[in-house]
Protein backbone atom coordinates (compact mmCIF):
# COMPACT_ATOMS: atom_id res chain seq x y z
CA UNK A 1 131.65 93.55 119.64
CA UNK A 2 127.88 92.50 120.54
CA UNK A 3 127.25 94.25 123.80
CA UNK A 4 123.52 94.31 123.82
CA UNK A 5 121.54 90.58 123.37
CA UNK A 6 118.09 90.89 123.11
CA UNK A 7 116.12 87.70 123.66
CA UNK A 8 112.68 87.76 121.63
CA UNK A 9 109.41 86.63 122.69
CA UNK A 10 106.17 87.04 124.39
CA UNK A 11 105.61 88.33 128.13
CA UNK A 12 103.18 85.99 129.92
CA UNK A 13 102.85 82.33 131.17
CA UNK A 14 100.67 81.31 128.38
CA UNK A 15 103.21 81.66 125.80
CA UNK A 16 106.11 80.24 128.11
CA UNK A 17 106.72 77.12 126.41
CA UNK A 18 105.69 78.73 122.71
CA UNK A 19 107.72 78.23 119.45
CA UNK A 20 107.88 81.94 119.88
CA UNK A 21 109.33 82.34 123.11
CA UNK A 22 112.50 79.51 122.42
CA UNK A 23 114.96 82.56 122.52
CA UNK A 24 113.68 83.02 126.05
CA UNK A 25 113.89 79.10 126.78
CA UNK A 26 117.41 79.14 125.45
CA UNK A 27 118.15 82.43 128.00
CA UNK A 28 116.69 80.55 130.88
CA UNK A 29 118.81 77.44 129.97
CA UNK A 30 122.83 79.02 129.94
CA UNK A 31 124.50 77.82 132.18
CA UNK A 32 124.53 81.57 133.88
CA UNK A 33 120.92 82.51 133.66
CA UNK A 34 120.91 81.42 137.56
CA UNK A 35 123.19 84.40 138.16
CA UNK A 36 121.91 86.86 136.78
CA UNK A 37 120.71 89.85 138.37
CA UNK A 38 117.28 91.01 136.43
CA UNK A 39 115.68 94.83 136.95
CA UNK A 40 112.80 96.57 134.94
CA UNK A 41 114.02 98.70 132.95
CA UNK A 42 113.41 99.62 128.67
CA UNK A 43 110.10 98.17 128.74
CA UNK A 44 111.39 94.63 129.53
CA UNK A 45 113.57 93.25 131.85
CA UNK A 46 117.66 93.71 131.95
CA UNK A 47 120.63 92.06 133.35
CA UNK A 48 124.08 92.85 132.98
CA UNK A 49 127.69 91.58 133.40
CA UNK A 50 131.17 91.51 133.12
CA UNK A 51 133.02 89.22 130.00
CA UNK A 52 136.92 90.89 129.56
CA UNK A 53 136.29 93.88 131.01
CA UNK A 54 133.72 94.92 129.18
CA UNK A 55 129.51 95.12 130.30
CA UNK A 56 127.63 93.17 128.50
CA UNK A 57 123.53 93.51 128.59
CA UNK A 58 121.23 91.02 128.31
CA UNK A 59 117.58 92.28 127.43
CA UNK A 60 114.30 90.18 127.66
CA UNK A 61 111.70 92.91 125.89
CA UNK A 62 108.04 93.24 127.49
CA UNK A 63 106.34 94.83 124.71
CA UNK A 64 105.45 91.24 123.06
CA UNK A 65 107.19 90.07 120.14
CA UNK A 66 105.60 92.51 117.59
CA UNK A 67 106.97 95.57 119.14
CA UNK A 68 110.17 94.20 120.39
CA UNK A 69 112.26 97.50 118.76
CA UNK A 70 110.51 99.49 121.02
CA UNK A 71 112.22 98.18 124.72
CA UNK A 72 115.74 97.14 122.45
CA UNK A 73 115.91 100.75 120.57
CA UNK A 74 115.49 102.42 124.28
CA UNK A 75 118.41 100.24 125.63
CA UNK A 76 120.51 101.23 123.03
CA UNK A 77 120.15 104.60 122.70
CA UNK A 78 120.53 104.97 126.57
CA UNK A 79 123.68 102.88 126.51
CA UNK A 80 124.66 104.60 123.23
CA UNK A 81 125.19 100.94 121.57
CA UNK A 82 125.16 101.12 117.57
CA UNK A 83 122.84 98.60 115.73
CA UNK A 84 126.07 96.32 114.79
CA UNK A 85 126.79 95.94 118.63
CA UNK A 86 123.42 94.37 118.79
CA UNK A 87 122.51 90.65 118.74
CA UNK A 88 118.82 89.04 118.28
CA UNK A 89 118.21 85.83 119.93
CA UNK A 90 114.72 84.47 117.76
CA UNK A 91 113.11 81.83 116.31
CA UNK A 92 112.86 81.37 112.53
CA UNK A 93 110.63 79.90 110.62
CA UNK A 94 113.09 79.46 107.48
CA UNK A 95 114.92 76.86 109.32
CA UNK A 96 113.86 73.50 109.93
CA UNK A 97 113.92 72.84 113.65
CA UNK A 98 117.07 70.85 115.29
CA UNK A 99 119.24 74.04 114.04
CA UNK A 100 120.77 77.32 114.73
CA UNK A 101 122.56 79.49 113.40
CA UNK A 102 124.27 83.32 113.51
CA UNK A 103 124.07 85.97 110.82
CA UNK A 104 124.27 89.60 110.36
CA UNK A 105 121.94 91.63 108.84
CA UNK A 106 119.65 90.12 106.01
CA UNK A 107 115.87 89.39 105.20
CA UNK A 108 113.31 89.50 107.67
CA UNK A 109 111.65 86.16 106.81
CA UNK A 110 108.32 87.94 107.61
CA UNK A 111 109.23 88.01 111.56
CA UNK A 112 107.39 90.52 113.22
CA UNK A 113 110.33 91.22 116.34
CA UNK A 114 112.66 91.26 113.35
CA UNK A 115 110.43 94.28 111.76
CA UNK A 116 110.12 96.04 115.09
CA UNK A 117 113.47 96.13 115.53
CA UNK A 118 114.28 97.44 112.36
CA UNK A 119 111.22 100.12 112.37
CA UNK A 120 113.01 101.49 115.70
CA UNK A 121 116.60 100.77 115.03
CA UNK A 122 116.13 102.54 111.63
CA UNK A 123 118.22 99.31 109.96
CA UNK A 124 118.30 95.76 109.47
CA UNK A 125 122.00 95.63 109.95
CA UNK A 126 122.11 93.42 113.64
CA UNK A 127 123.86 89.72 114.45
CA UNK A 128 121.22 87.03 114.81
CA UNK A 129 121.02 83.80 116.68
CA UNK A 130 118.25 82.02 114.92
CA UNK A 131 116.74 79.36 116.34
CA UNK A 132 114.59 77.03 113.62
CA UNK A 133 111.07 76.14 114.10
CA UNK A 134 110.34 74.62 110.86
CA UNK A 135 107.15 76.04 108.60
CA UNK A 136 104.02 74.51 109.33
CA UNK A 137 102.36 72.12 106.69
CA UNK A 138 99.51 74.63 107.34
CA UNK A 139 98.87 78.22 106.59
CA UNK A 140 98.47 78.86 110.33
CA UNK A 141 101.70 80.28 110.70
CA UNK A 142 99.95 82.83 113.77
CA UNK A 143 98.78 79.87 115.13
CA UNK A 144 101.81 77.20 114.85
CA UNK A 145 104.34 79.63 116.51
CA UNK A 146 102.03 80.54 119.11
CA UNK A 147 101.98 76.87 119.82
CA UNK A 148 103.77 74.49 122.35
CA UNK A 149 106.92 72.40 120.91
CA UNK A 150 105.91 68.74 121.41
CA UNK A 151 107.46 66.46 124.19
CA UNK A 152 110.03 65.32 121.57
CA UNK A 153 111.51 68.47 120.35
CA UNK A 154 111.23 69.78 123.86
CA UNK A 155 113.52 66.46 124.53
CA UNK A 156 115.70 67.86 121.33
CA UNK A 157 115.96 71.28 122.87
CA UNK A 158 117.47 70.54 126.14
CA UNK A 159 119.24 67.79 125.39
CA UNK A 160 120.79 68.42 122.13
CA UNK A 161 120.42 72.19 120.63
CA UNK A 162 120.47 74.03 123.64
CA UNK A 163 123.32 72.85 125.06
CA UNK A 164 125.62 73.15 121.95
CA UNK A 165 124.09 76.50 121.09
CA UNK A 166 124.91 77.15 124.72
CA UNK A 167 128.51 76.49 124.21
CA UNK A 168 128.28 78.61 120.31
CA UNK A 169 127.29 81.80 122.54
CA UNK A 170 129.32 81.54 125.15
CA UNK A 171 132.46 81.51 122.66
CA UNK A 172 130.11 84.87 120.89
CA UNK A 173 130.76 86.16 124.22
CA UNK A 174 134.17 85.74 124.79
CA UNK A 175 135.98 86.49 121.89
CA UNK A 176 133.21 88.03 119.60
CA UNK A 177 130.75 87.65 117.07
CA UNK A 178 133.01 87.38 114.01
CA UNK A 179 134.70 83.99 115.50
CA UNK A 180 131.42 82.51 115.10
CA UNK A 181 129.24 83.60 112.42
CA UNK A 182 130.70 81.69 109.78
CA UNK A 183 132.15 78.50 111.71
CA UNK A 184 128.48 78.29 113.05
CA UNK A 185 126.02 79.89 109.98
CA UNK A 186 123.44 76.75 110.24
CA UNK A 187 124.67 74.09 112.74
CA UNK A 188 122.32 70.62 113.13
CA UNK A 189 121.82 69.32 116.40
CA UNK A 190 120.16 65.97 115.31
């Protein structure tokens, strides 16, 4: 059971509306972001609440993307949560956009939170919800995921992926990550 989701991105206004930060868009988008109850805490901000009895922890790291395993290894050792009850929320550059997707474990795709987490968690053996962003046609990869999604995908995001990825996480939730890995590996939202 995933009882620790950690939502990658960047601290700061600037990188808000960044490629980067769409696990963070996606957070602020559920249906029960509103509700939550947020505290500093790990070296990010935390929330918490009840699905079947059980607390569940949401975790928005503050260390910026590249050292993400530093605020999500704290949480779990101080809840005493094993890597495989962990879940990162990220963007990924291997899938086109208009898709997401959940996996365990795997390659890193040359993520940076993805490496952090692993440096600190001392394995690569998580759940994932990935988020695509599609590889630039450039070699400014720094640069394209630091960058704003235009007014149409932003239009895609809330009107399309969002809410069915929405609806994917809150069945994660509820009755667990192995109902939904495979029925939702790579799911298009065009």
């Amino acid at each position: 059971m995933i009882r620790l989701y950690a939502f990658l991105g960047n601290f700061g206004k600037e990188y808000a509306n960044n490629r980067h930060n769409v696990a963070w868009q996606f957070l602020n988008s559920l249906p029960f972001s509103a509700q939550l109850s947020w505290e500093r805490k790990f070296k990010g901000h935390l929330a918490s609440r009840e699905v079947g009895g059980t607390r569940i922890f949401f975790l928005m790291p503050e260390t910026y993307m590249n050292n993400s395993g530093e605020s999500v290894a704290e949480c779990a050792r101080f809840f005493r949560l094993k890597p495989e009850e962990i879940m990162a929320v990220h963007d990924e550059l291997e899938m086109a956009f208009g898709f997401f997707g959940f996996k365990f474990s795997g390659g890193l795709g040359g993520h940076n939170g993805l490496r952090s987490l692993e440096k600190h968690l001392g394995t690569r053996d998580f759940a994932r919800m990935r988020f695509g962003i599609g590889r630039p046609a450039h070699d400014d990869i720094a640069g394209y995921v630091l960058s704003d999604f235009s007014k149409d995908e932003r239009l895609l995001l809330d009107t399309a992926i969002f809410p069915k990825a929405a609806s994917a996480f809150s069945e994660c939730l509820e009755a667990g990550f192995e109902s939904v890995v495979d029925k939702y590996k790579k799911v298009s939202c065009r």
